[in-house]
N, C-alpha and C. Protein backbone atom coordinates (compact mmCIF):
# COMPACT_ATOMS: atom_id res chain seq x y z
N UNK A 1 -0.49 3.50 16.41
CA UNK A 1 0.44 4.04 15.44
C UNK A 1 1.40 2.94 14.99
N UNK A 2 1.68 2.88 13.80
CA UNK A 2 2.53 1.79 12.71
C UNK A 2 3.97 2.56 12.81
N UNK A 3 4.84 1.99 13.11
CA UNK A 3 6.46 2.00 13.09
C UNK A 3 6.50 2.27 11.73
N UNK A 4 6.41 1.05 10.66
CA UNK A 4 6.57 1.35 9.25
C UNK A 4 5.32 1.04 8.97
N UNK A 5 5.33 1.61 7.27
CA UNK A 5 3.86 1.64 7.02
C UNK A 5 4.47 0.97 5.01
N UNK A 6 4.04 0.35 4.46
CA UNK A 6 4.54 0.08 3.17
C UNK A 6 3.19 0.35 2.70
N UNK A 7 3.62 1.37 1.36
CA UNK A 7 1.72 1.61 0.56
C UNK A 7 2.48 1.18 -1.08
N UNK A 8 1.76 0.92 -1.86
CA UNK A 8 1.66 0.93 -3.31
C UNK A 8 0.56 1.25 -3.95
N UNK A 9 -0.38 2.40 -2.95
CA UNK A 9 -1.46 2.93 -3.56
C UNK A 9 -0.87 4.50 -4.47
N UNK A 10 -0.77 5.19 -3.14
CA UNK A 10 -0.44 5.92 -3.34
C UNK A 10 -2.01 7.32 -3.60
N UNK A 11 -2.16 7.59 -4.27
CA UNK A 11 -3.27 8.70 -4.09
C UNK A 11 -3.28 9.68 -2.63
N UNK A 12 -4.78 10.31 -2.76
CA UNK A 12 -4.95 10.94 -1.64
C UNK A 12 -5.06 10.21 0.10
N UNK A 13 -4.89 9.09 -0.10
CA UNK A 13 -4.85 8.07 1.14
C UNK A 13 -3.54 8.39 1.53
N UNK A 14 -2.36 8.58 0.69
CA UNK A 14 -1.03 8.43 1.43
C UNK A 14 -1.15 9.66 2.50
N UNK A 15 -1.83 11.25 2.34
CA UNK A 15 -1.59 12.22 3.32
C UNK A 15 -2.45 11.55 4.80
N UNK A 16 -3.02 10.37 4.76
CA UNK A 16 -3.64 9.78 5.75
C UNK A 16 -2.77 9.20 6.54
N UNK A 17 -1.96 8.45 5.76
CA UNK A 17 -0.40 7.48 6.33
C UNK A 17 -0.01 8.17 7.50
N UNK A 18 0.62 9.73 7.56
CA UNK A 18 1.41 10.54 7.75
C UNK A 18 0.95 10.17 9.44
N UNK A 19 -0.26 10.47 9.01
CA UNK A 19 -1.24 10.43 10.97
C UNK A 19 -0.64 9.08 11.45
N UNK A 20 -0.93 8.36 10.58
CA UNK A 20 -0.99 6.70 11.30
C UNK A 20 0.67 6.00 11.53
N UNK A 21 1.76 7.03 11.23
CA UNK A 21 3.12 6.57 11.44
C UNK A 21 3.56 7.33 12.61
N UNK A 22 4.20 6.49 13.64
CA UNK A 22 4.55 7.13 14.86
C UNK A 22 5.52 7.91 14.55
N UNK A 23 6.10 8.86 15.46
CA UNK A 23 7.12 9.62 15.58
C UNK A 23 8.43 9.20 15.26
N UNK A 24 8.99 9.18 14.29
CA UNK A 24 10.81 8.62 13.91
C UNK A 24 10.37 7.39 13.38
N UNK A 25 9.24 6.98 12.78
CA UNK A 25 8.79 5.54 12.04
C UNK A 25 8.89 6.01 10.69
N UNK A 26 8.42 5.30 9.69
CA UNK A 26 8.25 5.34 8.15
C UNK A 26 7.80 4.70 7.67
N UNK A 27 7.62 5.30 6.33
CA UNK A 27 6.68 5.04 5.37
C UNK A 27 7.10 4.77 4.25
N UNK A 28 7.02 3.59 3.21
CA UNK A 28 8.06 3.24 2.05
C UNK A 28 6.75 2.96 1.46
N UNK A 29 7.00 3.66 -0.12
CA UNK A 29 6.13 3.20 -0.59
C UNK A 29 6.48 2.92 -2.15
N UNK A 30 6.41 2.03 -3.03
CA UNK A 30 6.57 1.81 -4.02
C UNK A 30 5.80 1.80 -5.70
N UNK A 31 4.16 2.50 -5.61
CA UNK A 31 4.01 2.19 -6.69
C UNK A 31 2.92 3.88 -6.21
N UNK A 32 1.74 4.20 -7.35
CA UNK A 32 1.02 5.53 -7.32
C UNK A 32 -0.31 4.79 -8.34
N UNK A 33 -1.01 3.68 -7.95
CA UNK A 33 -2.32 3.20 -8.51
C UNK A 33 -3.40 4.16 -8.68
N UNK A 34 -3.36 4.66 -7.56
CA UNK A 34 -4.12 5.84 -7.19
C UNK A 34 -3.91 7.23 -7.53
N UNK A 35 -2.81 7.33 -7.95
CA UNK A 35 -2.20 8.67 -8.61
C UNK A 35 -1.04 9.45 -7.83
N UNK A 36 -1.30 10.88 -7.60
CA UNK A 36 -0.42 11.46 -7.03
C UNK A 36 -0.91 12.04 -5.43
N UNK A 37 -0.37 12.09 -4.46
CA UNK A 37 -1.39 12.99 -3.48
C UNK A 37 -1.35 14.54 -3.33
N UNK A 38 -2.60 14.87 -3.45
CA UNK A 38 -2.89 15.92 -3.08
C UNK A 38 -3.15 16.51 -1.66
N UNK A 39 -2.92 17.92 -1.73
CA UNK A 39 -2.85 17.95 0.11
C UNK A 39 -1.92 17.66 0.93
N UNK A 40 -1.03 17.28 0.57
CA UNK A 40 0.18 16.09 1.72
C UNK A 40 0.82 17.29 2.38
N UNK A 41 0.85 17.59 3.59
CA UNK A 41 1.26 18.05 4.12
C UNK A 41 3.05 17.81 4.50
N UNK A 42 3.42 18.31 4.13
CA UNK A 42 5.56 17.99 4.99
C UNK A 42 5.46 18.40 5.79
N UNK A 43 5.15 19.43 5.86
CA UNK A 43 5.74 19.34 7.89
C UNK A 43 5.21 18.53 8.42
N UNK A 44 3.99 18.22 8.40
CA UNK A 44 4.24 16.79 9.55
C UNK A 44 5.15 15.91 9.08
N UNK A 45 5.45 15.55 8.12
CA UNK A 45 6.80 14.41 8.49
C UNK A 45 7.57 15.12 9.27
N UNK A 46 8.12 16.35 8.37
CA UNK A 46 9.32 16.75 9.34
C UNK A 46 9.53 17.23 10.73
N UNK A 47 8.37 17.71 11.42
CA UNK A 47 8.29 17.74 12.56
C UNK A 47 8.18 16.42 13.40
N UNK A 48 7.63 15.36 12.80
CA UNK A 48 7.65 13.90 13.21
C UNK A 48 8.85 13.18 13.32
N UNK A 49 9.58 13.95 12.29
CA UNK A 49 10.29 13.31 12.12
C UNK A 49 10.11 11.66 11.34
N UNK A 50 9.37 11.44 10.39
CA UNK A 50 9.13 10.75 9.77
C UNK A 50 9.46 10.69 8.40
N UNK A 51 9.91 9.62 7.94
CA UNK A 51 11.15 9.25 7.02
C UNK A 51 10.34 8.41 5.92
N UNK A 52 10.47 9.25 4.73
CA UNK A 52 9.15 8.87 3.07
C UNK A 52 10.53 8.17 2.60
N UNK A 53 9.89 6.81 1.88
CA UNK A 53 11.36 6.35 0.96
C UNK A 53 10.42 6.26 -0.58
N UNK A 54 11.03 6.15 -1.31
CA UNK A 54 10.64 5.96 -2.24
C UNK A 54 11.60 4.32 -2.52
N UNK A 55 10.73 3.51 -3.48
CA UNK A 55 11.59 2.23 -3.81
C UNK A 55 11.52 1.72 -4.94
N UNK A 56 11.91 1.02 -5.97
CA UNK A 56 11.33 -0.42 -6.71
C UNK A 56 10.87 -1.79 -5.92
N UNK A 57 10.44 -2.19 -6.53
CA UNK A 57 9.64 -3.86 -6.01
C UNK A 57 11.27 -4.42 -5.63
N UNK A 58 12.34 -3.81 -5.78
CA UNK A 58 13.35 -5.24 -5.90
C UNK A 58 13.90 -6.34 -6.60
N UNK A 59 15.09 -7.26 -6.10
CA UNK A 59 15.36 -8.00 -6.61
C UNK A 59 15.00 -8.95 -7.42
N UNK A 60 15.48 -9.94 -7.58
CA UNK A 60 14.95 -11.38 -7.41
C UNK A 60 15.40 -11.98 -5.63
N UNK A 61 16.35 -11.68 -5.47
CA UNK A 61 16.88 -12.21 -3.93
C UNK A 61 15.72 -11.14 -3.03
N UNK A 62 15.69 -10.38 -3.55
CA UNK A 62 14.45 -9.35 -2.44
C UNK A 62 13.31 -10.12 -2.27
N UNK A 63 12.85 -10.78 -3.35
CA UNK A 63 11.48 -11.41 -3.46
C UNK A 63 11.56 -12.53 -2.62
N UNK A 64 12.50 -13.16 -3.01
CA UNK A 64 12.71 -14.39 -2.35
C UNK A 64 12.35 -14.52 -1.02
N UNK A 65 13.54 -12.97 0.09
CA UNK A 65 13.42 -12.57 1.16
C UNK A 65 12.10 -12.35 1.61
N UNK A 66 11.64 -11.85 1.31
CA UNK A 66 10.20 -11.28 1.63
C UNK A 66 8.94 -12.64 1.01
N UNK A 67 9.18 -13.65 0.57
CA UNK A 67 8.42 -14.94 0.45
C UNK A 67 8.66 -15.38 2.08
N UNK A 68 9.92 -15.49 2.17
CA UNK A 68 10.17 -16.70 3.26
C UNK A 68 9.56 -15.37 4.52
N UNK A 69 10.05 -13.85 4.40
CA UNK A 69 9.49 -13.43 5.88
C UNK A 69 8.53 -13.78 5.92
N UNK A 70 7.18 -13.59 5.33
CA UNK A 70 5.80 -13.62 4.64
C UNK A 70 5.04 -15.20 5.34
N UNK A 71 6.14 -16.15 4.80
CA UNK A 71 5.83 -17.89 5.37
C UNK A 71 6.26 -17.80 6.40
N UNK A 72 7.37 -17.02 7.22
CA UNK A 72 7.72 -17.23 8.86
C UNK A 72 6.82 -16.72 9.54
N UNK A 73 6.08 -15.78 8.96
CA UNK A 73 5.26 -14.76 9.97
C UNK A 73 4.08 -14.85 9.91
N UNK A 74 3.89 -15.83 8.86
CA UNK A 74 2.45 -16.37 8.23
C UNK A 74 1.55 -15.02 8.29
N UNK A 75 1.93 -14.43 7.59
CA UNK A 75 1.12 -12.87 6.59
C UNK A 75 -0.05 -13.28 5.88
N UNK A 76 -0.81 -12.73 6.03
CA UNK A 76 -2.28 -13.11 4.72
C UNK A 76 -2.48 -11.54 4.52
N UNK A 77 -2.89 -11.72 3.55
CA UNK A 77 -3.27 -10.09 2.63
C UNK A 77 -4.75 -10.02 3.43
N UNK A 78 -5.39 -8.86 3.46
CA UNK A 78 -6.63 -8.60 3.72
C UNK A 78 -7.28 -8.28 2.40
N UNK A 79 -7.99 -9.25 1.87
CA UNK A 79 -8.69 -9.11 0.49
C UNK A 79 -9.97 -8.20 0.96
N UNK A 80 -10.09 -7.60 0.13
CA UNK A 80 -11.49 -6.13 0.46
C UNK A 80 -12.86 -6.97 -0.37
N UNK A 81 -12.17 -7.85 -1.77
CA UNK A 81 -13.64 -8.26 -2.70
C UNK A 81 -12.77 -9.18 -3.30
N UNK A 82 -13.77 -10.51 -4.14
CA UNK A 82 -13.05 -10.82 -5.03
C UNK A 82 -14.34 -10.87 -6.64
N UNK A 83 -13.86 -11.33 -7.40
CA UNK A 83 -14.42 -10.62 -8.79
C UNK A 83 -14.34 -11.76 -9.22
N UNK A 84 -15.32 -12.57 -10.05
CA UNK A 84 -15.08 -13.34 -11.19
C UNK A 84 -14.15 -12.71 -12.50
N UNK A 85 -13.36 -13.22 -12.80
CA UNK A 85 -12.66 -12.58 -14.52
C UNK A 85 -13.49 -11.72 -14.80
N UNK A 86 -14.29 -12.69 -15.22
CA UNK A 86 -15.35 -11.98 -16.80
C UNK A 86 -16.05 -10.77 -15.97
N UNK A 87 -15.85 -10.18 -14.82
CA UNK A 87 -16.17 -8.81 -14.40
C UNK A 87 -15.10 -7.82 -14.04
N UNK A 88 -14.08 -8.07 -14.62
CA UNK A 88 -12.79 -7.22 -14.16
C UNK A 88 -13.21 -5.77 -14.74
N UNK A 89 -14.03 -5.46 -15.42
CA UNK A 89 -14.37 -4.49 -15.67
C UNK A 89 -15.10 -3.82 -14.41
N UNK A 90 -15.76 -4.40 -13.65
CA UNK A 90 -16.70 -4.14 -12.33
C UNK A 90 -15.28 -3.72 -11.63
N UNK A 91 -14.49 -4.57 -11.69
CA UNK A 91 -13.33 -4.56 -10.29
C UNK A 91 -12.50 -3.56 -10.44
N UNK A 92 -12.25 -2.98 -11.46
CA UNK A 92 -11.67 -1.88 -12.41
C UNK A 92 -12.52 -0.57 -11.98
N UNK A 93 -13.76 -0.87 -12.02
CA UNK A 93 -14.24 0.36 -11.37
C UNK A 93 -14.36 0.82 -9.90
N UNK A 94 -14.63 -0.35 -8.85
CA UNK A 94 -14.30 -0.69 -7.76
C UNK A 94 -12.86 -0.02 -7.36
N UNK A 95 -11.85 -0.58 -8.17
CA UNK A 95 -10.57 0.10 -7.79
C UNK A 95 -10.73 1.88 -8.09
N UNK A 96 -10.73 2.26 -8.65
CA UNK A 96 -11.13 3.39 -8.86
C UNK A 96 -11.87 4.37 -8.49
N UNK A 97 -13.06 4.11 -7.79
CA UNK A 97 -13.58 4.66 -6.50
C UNK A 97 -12.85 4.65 -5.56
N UNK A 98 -11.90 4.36 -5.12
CA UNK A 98 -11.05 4.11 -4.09
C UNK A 98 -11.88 3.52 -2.61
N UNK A 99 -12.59 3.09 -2.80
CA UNK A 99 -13.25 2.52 -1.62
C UNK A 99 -12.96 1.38 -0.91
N UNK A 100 -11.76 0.64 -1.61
CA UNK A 100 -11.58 -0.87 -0.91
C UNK A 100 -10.41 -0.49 0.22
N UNK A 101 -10.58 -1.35 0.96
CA UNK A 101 -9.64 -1.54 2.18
C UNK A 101 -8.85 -3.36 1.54
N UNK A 102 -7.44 -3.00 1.14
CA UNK A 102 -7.37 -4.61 0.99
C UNK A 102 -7.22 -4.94 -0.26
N UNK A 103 -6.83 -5.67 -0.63
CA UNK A 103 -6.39 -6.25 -2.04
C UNK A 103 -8.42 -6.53 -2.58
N UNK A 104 -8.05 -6.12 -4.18
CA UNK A 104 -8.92 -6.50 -5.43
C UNK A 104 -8.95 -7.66 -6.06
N UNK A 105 -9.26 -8.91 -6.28
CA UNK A 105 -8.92 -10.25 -6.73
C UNK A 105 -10.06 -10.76 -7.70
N UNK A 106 -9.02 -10.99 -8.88
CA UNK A 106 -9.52 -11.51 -10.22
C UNK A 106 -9.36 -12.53 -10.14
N UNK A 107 -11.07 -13.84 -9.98
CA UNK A 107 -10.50 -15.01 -9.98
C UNK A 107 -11.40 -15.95 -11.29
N UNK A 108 -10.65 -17.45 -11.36
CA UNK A 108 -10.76 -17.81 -12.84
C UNK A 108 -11.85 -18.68 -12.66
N UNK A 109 -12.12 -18.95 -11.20
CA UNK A 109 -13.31 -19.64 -11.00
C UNK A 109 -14.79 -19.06 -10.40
């Protein structure tokens, strides 16, 4: 179980979150790629006691912050695929199945 959990998917994956956040942990999430969720149960937060934030991306000093945690803690994204450009249309559909675990990456080479 995850203390905090940060999503910017959002869809029917977030009523999944709910399981995977321990008791008095949370879940912040900032964007809905995926849409809205359906199903989401509240009482389990509230019996969990588990705490939904809603946010923006932040500052400029936020970004900053979260560069340098990112380089202290040496973070790497878990990329799921990556895509040549000229198929972002493929990766577009890819996202949309909702099947990736992990960042989608459009690259120029």
């Amino acid at each position: 179980m995850f203390d905090v959990i940060v999503d910017s998917a959002g869809g029917d994956g977030f009523a999944s979150l709910i399981e995977l956040t321990r008791p008095g942990g949370g879940i912040v999430f900032f964007g809905a790629t995926t849409g809205n969720p359906n199903g989401l149960d509240l009482r389990k937060c509230f019996f969990r006691q588990i705490n939904v934030l809603g946010t923006s991306i932040g500052s400029p000093a936020d970004f900053s912050g979260m560069i340098q945690f990112v380089d202290r803690h040496r973070l790497v994204p878990v990329v799921d695929r990556v895509f040549p450009l000229v198929a972002a249309k493929a990766a577009l559909r890819h996202m949309e199945a909702g099947a990736q675990f992990g960042k989608i990456v459009l690259a120029t080479n």
